[in-house]
PDB file of N, CA and C in Angstrom:
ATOM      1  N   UNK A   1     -12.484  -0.496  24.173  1.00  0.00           N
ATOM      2  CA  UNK A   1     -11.166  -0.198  24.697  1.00  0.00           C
ATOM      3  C   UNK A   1     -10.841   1.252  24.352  1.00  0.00           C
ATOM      4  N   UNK A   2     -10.272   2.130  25.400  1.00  0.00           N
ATOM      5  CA  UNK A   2      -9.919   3.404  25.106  1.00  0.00           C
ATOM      6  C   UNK A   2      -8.896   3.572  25.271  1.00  0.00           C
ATOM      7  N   UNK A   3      -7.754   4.129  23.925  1.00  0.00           N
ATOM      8  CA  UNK A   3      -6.649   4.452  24.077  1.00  0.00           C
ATOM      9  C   UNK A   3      -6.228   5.405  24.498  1.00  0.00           C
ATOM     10  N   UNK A   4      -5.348   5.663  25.472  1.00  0.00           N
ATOM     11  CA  UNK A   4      -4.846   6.701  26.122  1.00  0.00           C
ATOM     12  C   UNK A   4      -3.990   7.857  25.312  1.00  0.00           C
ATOM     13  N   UNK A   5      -3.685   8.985  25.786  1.00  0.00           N
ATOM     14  CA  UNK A   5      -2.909   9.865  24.526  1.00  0.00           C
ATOM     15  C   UNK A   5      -1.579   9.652  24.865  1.00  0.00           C
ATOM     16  N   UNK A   6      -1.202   8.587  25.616  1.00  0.00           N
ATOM     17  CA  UNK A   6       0.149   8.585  25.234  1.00  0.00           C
ATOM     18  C   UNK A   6       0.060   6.723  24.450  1.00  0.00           C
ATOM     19  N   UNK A   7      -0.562   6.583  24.365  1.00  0.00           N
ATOM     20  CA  UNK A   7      -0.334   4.928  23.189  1.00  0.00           C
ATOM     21  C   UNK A   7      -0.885   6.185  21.732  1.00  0.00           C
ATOM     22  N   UNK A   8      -1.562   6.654  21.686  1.00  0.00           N
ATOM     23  CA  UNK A   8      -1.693   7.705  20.775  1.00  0.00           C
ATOM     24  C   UNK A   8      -0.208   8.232  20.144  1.00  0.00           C
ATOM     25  N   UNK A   9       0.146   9.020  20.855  1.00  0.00           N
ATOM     26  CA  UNK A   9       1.565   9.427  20.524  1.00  0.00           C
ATOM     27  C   UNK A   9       2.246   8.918  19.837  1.00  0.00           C
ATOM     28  N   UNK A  10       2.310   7.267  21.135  1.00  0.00           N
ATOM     29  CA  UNK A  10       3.149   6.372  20.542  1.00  0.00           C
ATOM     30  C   UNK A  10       3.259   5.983  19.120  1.00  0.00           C
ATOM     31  N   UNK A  11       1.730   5.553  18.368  1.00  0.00           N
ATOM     32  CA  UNK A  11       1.438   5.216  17.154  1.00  0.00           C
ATOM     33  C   UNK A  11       1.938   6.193  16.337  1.00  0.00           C
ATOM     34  N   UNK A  12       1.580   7.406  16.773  1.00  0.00           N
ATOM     35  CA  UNK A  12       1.782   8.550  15.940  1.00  0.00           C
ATOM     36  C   UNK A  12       3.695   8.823  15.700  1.00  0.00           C
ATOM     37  N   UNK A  13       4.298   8.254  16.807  1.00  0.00           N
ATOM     38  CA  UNK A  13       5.594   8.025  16.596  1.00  0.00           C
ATOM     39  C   UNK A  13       5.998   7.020  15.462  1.00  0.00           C
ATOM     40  N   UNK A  14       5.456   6.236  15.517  1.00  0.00           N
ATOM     41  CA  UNK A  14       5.874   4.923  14.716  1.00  0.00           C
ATOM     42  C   UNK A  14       5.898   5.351  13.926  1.00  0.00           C
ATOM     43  N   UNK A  15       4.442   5.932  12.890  1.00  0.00           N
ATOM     44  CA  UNK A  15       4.208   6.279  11.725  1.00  0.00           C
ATOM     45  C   UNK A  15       4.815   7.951  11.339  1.00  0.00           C
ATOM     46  N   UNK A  16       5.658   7.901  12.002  1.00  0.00           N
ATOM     47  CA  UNK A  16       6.579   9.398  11.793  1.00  0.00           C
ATOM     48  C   UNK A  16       5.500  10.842  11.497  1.00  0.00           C
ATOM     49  N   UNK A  17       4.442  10.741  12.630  1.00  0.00           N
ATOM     50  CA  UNK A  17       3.781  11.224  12.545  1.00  0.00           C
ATOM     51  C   UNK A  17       3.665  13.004  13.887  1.00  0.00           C
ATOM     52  N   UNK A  18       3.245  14.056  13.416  1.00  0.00           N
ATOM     53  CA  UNK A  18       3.330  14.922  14.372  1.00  0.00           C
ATOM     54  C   UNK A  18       1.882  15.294  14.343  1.00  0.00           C
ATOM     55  N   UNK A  19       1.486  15.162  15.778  1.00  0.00           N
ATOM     56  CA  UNK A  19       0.106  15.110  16.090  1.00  0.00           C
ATOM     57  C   UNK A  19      -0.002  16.616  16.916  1.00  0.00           C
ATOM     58  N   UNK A  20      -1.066  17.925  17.037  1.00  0.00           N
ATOM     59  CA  UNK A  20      -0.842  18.536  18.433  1.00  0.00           C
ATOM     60  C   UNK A  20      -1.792  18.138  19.033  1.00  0.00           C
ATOM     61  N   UNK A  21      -2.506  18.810  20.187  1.00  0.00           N
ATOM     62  CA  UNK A  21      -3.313  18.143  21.334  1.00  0.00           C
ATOM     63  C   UNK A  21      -4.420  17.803  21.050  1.00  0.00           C
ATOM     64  N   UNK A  22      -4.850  18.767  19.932  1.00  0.00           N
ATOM     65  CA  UNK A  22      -6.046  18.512  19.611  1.00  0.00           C
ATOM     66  C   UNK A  22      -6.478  17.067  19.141  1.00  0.00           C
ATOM     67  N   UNK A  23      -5.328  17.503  17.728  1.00  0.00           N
ATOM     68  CA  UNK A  23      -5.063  15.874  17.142  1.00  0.00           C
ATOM     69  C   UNK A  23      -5.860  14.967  17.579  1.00  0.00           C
ATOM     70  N   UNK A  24      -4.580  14.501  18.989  1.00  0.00           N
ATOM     71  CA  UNK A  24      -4.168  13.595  19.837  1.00  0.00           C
ATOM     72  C   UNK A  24      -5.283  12.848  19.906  1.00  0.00           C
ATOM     73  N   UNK A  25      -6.453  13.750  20.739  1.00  0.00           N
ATOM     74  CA  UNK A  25      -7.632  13.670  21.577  1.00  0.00           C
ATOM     75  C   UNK A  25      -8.447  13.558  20.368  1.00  0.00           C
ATOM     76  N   UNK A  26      -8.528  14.062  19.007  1.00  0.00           N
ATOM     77  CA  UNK A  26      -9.331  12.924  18.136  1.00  0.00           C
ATOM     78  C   UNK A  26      -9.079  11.622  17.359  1.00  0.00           C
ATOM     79  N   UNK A  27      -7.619  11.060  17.078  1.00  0.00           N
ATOM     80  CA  UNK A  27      -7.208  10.297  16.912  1.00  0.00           C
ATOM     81  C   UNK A  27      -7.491   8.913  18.643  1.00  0.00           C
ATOM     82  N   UNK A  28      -7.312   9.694  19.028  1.00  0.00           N
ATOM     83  CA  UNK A  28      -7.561   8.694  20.332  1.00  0.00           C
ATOM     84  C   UNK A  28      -9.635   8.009  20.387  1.00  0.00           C
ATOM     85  N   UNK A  29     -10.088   8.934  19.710  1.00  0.00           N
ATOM     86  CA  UNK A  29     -11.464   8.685  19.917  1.00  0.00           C
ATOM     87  C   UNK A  29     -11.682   7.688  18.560  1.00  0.00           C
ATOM     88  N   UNK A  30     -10.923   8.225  17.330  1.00  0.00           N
ATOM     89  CA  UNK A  30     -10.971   7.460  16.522  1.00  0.00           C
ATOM     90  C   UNK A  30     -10.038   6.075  16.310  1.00  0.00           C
ATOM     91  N   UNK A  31      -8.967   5.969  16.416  1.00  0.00           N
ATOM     92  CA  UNK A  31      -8.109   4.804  16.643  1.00  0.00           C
ATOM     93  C   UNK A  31      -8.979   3.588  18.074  1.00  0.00           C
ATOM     94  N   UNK A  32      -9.419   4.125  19.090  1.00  0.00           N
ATOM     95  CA  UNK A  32     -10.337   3.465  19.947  1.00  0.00           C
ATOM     96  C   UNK A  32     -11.133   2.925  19.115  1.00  0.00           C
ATOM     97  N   UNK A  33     -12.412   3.620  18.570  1.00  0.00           N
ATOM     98  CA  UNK A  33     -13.164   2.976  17.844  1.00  0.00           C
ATOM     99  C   UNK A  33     -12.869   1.746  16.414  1.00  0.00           C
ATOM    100  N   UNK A  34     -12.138   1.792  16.476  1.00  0.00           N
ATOM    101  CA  UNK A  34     -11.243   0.727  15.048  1.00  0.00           C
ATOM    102  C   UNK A  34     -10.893  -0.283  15.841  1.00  0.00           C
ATOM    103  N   UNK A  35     -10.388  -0.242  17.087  1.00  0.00           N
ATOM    104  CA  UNK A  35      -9.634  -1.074  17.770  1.00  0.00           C
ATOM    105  C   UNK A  35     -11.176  -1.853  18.545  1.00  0.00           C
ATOM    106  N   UNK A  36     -12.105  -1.322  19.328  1.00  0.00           N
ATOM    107  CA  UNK A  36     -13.486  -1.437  19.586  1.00  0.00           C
ATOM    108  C   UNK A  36     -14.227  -2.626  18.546  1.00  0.00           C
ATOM    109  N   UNK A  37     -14.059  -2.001  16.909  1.00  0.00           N
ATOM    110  CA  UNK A  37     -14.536  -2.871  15.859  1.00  0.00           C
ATOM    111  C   UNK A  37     -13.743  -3.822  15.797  1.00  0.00           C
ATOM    112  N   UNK A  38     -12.272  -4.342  15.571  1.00  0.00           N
ATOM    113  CA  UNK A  38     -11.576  -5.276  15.220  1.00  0.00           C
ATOM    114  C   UNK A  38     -11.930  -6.249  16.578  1.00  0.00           C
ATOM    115  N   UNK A  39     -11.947  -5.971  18.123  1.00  0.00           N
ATOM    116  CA  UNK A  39     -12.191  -6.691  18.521  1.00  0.00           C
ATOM    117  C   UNK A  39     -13.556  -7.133  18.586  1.00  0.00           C
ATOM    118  N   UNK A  40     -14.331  -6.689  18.150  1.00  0.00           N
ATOM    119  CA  UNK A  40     -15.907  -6.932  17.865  1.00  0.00           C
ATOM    120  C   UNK A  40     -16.073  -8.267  16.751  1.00  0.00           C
ATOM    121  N   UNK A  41     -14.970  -8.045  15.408  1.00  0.00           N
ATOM    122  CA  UNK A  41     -14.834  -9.261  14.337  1.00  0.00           C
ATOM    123  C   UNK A  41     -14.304 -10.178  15.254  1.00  0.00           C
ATOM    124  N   UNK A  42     -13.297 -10.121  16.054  1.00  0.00           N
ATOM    125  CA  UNK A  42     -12.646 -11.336  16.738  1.00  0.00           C
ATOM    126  C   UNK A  42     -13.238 -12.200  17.342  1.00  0.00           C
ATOM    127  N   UNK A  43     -14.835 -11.957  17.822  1.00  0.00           N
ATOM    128  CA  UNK A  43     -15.494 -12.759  18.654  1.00  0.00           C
ATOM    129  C   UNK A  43     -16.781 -13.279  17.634  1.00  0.00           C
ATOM    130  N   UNK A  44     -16.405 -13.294  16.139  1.00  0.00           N
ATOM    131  CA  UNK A  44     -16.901 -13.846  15.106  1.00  0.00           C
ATOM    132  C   UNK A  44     -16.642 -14.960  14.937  1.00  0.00           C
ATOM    133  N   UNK A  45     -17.653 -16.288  14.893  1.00  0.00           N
ATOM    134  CA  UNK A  45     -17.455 -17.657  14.643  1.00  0.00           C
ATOM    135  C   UNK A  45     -16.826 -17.826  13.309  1.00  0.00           C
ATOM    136  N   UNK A  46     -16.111 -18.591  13.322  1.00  0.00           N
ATOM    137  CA  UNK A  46     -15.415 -18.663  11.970  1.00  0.00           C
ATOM    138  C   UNK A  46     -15.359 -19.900  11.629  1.00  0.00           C
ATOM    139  N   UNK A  47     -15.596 -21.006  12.238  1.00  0.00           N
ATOM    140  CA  UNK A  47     -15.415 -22.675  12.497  1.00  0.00           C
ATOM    141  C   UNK A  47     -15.727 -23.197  11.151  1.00  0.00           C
ATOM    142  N   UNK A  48     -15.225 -23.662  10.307  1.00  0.00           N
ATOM    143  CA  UNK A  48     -15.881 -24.543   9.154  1.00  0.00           C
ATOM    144  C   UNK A  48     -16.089 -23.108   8.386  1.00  0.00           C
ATOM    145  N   UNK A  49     -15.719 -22.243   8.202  1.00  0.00           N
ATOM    146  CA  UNK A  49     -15.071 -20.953   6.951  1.00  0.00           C
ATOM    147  C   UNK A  49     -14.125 -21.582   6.251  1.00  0.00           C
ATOM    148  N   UNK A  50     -14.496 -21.614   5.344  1.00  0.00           N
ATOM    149  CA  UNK A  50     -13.047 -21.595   4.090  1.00  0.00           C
ATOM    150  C   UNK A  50     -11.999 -20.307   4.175  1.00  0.00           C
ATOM    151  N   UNK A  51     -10.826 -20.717   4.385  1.00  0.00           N
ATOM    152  CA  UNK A  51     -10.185 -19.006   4.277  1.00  0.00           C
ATOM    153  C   UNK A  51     -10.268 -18.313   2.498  1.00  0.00           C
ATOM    154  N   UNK A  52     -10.373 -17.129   2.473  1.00  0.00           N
ATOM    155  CA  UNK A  52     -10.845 -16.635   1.490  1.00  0.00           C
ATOM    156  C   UNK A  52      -9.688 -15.415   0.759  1.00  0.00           C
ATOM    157  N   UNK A  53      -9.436 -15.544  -0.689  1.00  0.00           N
ATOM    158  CA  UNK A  53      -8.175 -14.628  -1.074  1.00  0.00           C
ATOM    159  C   UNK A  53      -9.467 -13.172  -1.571  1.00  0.00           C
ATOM    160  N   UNK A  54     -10.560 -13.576  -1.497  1.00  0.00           N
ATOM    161  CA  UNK A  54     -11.402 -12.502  -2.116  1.00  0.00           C
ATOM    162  C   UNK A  54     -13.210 -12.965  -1.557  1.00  0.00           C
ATOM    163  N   UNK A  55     -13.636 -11.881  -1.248  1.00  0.00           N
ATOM    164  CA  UNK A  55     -15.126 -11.959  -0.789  1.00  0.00           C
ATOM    165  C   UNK A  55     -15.361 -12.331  -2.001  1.00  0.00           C
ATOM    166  N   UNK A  56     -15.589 -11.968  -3.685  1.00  0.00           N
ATOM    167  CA  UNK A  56     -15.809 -12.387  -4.463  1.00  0.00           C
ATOM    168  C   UNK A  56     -15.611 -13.439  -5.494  1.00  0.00           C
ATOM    169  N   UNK A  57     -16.340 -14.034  -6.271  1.00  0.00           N
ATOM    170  CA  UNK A  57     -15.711 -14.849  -6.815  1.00  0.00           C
ATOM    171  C   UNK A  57     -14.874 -14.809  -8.063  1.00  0.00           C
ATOM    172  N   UNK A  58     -13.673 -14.223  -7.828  1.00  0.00           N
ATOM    173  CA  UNK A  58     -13.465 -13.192  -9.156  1.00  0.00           C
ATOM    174  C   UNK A  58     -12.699 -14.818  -9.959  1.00  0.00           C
ATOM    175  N   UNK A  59     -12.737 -14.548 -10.772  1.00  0.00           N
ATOM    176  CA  UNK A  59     -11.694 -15.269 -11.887  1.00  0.00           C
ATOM    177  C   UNK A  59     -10.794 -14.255 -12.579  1.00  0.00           C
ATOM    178  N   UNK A  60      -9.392 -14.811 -13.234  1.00  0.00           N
ATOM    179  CA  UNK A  60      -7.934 -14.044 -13.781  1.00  0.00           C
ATOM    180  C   UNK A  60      -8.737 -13.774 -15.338  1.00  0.00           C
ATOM    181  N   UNK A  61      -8.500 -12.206 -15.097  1.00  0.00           N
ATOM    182  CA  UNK A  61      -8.985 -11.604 -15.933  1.00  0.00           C
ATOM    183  C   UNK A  61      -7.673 -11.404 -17.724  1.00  0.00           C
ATOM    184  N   UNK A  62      -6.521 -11.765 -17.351  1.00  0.00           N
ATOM    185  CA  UNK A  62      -5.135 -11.658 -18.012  1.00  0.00           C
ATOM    186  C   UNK A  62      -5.558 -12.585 -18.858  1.00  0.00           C
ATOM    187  N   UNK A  63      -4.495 -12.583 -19.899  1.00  0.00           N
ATOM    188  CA  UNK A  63      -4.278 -13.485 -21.142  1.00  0.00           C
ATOM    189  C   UNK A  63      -3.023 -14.173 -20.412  1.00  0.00           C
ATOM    190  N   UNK A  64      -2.587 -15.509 -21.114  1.00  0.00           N
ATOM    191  CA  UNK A  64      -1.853 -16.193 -20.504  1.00  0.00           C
ATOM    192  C   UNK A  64      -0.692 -15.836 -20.663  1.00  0.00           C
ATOM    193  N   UNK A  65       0.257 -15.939 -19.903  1.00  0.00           N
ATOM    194  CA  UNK A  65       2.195 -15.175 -20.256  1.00  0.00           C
ATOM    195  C   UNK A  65       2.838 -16.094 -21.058  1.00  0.00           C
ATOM    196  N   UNK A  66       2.887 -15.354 -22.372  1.00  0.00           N
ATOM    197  CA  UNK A  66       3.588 -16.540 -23.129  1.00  0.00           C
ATOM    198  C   UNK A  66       4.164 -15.742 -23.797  1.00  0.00           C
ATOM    199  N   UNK A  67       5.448 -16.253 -24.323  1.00  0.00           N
ATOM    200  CA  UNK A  67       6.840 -15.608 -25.161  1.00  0.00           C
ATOM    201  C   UNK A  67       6.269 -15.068 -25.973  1.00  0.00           C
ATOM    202  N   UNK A  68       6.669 -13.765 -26.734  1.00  0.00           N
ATOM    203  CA  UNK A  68       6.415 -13.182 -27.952  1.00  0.00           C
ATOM    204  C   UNK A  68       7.107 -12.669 -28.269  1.00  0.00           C
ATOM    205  N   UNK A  69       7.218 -11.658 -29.349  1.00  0.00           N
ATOM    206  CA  UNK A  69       7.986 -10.812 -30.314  1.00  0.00           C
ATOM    207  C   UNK A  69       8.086  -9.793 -29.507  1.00  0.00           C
ATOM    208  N   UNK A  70       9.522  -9.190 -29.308  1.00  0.00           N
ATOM    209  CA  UNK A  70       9.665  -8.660 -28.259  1.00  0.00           C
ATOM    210  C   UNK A  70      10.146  -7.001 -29.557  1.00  0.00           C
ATOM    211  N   UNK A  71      10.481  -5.621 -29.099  1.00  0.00           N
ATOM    212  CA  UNK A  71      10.311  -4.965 -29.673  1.00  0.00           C
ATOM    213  C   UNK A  71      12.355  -4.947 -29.737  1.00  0.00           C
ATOM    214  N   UNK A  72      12.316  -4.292 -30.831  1.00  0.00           N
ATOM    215  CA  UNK A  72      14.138  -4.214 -30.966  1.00  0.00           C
ATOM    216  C   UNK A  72      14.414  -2.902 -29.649  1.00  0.00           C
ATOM    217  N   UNK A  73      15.609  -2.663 -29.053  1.00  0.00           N
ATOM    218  CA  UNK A  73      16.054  -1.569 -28.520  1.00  0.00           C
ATOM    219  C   UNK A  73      15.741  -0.328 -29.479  1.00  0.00           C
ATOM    220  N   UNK A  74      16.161  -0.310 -31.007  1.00  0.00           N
ATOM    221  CA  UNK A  74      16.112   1.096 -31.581  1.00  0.00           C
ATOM    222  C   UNK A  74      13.969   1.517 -31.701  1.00  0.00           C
ATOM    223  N   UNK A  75      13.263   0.482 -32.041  1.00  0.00           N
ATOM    224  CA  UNK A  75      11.828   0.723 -32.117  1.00  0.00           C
ATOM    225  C   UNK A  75      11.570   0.889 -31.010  1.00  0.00           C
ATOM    226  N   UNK A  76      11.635   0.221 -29.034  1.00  0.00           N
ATOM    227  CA  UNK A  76      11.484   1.135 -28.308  1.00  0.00           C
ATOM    228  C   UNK A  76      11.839   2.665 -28.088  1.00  0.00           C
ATOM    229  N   UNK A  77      12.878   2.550 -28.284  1.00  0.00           N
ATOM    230  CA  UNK A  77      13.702   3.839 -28.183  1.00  0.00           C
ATOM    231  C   UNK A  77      13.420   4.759 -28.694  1.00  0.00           C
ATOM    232  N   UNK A  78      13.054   4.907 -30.013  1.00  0.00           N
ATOM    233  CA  UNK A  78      12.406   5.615 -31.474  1.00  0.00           C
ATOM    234  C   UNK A  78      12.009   7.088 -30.973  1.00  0.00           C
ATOM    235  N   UNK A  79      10.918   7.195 -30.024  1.00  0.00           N
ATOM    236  CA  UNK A  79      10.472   8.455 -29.258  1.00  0.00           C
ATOM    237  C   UNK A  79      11.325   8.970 -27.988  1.00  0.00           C
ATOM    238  N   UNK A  80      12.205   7.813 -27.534  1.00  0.00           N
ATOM    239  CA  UNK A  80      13.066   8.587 -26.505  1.00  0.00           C
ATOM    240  C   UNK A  80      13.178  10.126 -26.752  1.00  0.00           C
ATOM    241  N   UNK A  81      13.042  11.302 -25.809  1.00  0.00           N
ATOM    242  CA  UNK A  81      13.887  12.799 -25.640  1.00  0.00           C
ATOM    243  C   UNK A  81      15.226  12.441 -25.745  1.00  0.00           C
ATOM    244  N   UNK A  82      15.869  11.840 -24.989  1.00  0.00           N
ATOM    245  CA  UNK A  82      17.106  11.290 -25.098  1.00  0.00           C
ATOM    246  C   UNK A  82      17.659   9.552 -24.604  1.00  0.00           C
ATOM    247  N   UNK A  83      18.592   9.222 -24.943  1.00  0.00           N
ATOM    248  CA  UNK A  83      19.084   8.014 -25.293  1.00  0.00           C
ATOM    249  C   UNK A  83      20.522   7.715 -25.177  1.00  0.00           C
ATOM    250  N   UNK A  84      21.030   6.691 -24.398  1.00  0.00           N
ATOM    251  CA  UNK A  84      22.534   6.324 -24.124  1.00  0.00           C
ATOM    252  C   UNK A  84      22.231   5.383 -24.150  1.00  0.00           C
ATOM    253  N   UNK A  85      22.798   4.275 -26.105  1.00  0.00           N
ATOM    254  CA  UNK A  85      23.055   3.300 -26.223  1.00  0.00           C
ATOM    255  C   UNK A  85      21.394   2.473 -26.223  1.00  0.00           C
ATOM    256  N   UNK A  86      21.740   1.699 -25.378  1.00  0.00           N
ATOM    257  CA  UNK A  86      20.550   0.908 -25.735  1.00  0.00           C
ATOM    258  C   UNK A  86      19.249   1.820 -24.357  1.00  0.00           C
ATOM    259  N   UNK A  87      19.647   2.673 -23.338  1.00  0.00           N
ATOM    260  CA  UNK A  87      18.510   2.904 -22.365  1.00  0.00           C
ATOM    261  C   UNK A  87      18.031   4.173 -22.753  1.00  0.00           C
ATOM    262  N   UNK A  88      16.909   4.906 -21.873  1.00  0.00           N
ATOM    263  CA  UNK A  88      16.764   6.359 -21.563  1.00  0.00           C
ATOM    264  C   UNK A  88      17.868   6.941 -21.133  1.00  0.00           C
ATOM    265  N   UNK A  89      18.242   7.943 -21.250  1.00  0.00           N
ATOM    266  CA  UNK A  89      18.732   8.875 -20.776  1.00  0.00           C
ATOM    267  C   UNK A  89      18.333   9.840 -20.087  1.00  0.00           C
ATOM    268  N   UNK A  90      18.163   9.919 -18.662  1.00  0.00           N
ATOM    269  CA  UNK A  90      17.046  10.922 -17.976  1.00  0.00           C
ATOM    270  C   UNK A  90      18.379  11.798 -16.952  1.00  0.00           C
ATOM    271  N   UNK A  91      18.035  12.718 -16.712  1.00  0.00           N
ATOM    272  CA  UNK A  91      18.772  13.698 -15.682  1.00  0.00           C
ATOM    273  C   UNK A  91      19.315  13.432 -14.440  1.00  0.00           C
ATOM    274  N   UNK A  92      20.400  13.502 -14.086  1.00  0.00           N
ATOM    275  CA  UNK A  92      21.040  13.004 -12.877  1.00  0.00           C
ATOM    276  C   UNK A  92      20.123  13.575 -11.548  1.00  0.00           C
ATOM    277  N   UNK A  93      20.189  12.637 -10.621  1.00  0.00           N
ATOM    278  CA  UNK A  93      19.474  12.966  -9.542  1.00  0.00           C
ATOM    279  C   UNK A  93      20.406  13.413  -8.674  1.00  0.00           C
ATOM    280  N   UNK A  94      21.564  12.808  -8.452  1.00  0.00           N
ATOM    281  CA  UNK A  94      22.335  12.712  -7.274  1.00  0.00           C
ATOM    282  C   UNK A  94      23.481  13.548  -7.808  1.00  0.00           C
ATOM    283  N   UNK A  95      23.273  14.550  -9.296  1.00  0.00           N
ATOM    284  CA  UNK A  95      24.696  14.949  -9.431  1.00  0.00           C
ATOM    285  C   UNK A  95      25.344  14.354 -10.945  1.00  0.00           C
ATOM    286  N   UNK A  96      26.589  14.807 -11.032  1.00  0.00           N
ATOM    287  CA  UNK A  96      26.649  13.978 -12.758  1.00  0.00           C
ATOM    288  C   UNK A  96      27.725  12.790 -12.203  1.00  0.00           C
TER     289      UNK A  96
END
């Protein structure tokens, strides 16, 4: 399937994107070819596949979440630059 440079555009609109002609005309050769492959997987038998969260067989690598000793506000805080009360104190973004 070959995408035209104005479905090109289009995409390139969506993704708040500014393309010039050149761009266009290689994104179009490349976005084709992706679109070429995905429909290439689609005509992949899949019948009797398990759906899969991972090609691998990974197992949970974490320790289990369980309550603990949690640190006081002043021992986090300890290295704060600065501090209001119990949080950080970091620099206004929007103004004071």
């Amino acid at each position: 399937m070959s995408l035209s440079a104005d479905e090109v555009r289009l995409v390139a609109d969506l993704a708040r994107l500014e393309l010039s002609d050149a761009d266009v005309a290689d994104m179009a050769t490349q976005l084709s070819a992706i679109v070429d492959y995905i429909n290439q997987l689609q005509r992949v038998n899949t019948d009797g596949v398990e759906p899969l969260a991972h090609a691998l067989d990974l197992r949970d690598v974490f320790r289990d979440d369980v309550l603990g000793q949690s640190l006081s506000a002043d021992a986090a805080l300890a290295n704060a630059p600065a501090r209001k009360g119990d949080f950080y104190r970091v620099p206004p973004v929007f103004g004071e």
